[in-house]
C-alpha atoms as a PDB file:
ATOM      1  CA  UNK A   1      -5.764   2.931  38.725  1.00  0.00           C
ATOM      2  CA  UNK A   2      -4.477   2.217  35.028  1.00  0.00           C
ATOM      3  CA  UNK A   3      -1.199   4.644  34.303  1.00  0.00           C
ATOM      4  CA  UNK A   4      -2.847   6.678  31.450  1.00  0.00           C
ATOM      5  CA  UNK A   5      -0.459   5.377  28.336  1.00  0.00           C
ATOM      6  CA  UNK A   6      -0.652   1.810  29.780  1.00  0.00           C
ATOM      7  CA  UNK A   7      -5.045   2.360  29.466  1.00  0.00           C
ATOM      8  CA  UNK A   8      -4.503   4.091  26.094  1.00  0.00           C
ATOM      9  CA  UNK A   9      -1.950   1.532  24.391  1.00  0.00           C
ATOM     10  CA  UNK A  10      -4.577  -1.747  25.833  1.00  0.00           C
ATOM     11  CA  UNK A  11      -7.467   0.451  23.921  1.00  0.00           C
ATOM     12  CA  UNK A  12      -5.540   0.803  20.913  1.00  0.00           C
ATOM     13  CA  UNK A  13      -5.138  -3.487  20.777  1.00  0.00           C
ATOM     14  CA  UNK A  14      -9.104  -3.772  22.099  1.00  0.00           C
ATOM     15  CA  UNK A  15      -9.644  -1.399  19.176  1.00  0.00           C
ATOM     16  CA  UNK A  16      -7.835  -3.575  16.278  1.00  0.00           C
ATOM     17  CA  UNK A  17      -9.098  -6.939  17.528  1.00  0.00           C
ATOM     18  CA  UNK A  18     -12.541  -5.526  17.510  1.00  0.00           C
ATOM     19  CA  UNK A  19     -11.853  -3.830  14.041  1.00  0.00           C
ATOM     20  CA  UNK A  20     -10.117  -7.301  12.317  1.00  0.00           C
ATOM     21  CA  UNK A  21     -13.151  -9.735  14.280  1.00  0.00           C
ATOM     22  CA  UNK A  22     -15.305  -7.351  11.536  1.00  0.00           C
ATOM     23  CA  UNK A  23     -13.233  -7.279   8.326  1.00  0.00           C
ATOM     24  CA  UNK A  24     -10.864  -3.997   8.567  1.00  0.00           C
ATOM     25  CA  UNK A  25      -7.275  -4.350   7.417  1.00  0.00           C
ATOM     26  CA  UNK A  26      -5.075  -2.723   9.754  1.00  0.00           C
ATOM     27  CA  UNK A  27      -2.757  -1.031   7.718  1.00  0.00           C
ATOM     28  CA  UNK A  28      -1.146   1.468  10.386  1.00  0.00           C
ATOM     29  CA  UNK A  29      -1.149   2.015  14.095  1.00  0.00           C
ATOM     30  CA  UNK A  30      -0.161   5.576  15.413  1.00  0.00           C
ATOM     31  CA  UNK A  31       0.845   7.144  12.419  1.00  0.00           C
ATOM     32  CA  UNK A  32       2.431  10.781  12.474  1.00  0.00           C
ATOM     33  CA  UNK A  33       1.838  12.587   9.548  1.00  0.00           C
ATOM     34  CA  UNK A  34       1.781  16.524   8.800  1.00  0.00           C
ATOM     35  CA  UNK A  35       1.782  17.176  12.588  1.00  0.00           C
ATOM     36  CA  UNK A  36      -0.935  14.520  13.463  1.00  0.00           C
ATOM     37  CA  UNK A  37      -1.581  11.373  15.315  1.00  0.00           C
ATOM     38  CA  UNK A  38      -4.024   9.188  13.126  1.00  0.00           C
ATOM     39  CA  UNK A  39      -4.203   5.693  15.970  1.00  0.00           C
ATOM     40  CA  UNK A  40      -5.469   3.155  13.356  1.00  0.00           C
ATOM     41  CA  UNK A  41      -5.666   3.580   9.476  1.00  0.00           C
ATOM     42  CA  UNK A  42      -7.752   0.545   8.057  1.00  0.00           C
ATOM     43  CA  UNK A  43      -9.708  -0.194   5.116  1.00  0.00           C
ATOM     44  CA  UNK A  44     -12.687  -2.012   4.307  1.00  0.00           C
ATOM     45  CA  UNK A  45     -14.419  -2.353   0.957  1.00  0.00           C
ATOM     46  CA  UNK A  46     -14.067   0.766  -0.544  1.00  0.00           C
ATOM     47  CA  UNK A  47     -13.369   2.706   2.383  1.00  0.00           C
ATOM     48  CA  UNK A  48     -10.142   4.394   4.229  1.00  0.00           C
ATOM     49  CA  UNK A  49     -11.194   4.384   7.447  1.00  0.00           C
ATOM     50  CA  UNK A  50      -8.717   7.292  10.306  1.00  0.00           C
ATOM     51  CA  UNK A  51      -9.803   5.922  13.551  1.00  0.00           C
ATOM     52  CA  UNK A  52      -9.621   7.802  16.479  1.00  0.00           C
ATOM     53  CA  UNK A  53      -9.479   5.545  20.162  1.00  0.00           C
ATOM     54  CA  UNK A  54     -10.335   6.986  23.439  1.00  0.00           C
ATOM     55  CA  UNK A  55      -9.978   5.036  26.483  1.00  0.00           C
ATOM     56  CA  UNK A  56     -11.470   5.358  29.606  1.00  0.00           C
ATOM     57  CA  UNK A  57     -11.416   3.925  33.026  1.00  0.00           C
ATOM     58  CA  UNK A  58     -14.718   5.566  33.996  1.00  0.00           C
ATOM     59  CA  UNK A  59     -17.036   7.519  32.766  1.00  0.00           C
ATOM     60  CA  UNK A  60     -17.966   9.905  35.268  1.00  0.00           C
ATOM     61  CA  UNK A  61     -16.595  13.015  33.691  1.00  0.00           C
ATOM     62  CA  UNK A  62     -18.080  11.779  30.349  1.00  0.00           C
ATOM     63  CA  UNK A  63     -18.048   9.086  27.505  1.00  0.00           C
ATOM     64  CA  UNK A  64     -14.636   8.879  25.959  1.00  0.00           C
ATOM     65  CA  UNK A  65     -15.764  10.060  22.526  1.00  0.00           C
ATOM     66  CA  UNK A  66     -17.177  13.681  23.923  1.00  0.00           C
ATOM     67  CA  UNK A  67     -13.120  14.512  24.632  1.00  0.00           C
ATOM     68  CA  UNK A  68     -12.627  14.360  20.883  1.00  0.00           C
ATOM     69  CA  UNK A  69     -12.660  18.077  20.609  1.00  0.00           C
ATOM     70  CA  UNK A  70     -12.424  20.379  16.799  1.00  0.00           C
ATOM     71  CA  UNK A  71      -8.835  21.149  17.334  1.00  0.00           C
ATOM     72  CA  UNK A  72      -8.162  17.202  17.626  1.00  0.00           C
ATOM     73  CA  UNK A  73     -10.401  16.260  14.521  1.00  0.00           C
ATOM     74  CA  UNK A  74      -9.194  18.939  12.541  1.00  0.00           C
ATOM     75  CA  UNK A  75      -5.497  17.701  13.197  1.00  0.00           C
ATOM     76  CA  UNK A  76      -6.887  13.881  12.268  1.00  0.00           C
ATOM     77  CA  UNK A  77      -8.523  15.359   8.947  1.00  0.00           C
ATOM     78  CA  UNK A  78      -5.155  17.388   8.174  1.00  0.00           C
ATOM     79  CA  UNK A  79      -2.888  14.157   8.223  1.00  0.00           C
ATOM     80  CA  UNK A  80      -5.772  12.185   6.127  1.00  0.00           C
ATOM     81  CA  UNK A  81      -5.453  14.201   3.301  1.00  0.00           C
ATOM     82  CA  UNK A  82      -1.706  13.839   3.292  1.00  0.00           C
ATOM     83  CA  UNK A  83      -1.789  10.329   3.745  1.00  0.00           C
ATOM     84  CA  UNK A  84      -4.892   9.797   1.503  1.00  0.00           C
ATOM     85  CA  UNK A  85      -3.387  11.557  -1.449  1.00  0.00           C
ATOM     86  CA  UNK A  86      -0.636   8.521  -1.761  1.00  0.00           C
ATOM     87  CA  UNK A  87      -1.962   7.126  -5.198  1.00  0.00           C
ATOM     88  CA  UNK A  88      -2.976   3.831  -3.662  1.00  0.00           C
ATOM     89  CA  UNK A  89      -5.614   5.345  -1.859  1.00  0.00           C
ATOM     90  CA  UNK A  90      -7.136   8.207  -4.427  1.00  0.00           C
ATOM     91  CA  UNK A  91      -9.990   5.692  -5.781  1.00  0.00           C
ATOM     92  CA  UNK A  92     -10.857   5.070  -1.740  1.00  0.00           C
ATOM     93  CA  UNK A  93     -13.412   6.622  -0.138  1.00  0.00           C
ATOM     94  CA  UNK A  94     -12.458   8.154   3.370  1.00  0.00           C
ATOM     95  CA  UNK A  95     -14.327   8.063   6.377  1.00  0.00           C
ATOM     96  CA  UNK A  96     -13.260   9.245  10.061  1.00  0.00           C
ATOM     97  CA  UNK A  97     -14.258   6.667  12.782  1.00  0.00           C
ATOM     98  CA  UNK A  98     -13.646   7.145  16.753  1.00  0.00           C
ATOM     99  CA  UNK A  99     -14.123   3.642  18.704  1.00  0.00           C
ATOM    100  CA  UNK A 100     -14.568   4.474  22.676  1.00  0.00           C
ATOM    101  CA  UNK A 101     -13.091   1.734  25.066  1.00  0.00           C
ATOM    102  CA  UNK A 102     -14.177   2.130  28.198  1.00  0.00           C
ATOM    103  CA  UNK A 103     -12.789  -0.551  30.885  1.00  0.00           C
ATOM    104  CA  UNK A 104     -14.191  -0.751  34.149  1.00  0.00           C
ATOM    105  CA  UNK A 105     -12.993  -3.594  36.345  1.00  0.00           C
ATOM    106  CA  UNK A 106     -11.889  -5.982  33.605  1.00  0.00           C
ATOM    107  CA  UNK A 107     -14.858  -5.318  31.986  1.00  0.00           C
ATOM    108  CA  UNK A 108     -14.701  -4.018  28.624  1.00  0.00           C
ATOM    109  CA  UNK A 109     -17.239  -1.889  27.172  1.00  0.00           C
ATOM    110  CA  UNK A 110     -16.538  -0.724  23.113  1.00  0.00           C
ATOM    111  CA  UNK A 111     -18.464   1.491  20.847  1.00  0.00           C
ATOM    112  CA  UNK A 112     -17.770   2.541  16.994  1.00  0.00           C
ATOM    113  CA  UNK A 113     -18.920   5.121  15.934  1.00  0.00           C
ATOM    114  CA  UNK A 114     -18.964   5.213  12.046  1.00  0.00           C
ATOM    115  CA  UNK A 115     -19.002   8.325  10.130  1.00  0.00           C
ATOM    116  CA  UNK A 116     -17.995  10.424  13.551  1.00  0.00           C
ATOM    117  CA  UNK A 117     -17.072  13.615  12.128  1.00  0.00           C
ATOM    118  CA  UNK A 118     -16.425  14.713   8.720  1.00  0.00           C
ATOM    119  CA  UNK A 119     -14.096  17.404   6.922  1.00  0.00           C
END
């Protein structure tokens, strides 16, 4: 079995890789802001994109994104306007993402869900 941070952090790369192979610019990884986590900040077109990863070794006690509870999305949305107000980004339009990375005997198994949740 995968330590837990050792799953999450190889999610997190599977997650950018997948995210650059389809035109995002990475602009942070793991940003604390206002009390929150945001794991990637990208943008693409006209978008600023928080991006939520959940990794999973299974999923026998669900899929990865169904552990993305209110408390955790209100905490993502509550660092997004902080770091969306920066005047660089006021003209963007923001959108909350969660990829799911599930990997199950080297296998690897992503899914992005666009428009996941909103404020």
């Amino acid at each position: 079995m995968i330590p837990k941070n050792s799953l999450g952090a190889k999610g997190e790369l599977h997650a950018r890789k997948y995210l650059k192979k389809r035109g995002y610019l990475i602009i942070e990884n793991n940003c604390r802001i206002g009390g929150s986590e945001i794991d990637i900040i990208a943008t693409k077109g006209d978008f600023l994109v928080f991006i939520e990863v959940k990794s999973r070794s299974s999923t026998h006690t669900g899929l990865p994104e169904e552990f993305v509870d209110s408390r955790k999305t209100a905490k993502i949305i509550s660092g997004a306007k902080l770091y969306s107000a920066r005047k660089k980004y006021r003209e963007k339009f923001v959108r909350f993402d969660i990829i799911s990375v599930v990997l199950i005997d080297g296998k690897l198994v992503i899914d992005h869900i666009e428009n996941a949740f909103e404020e």
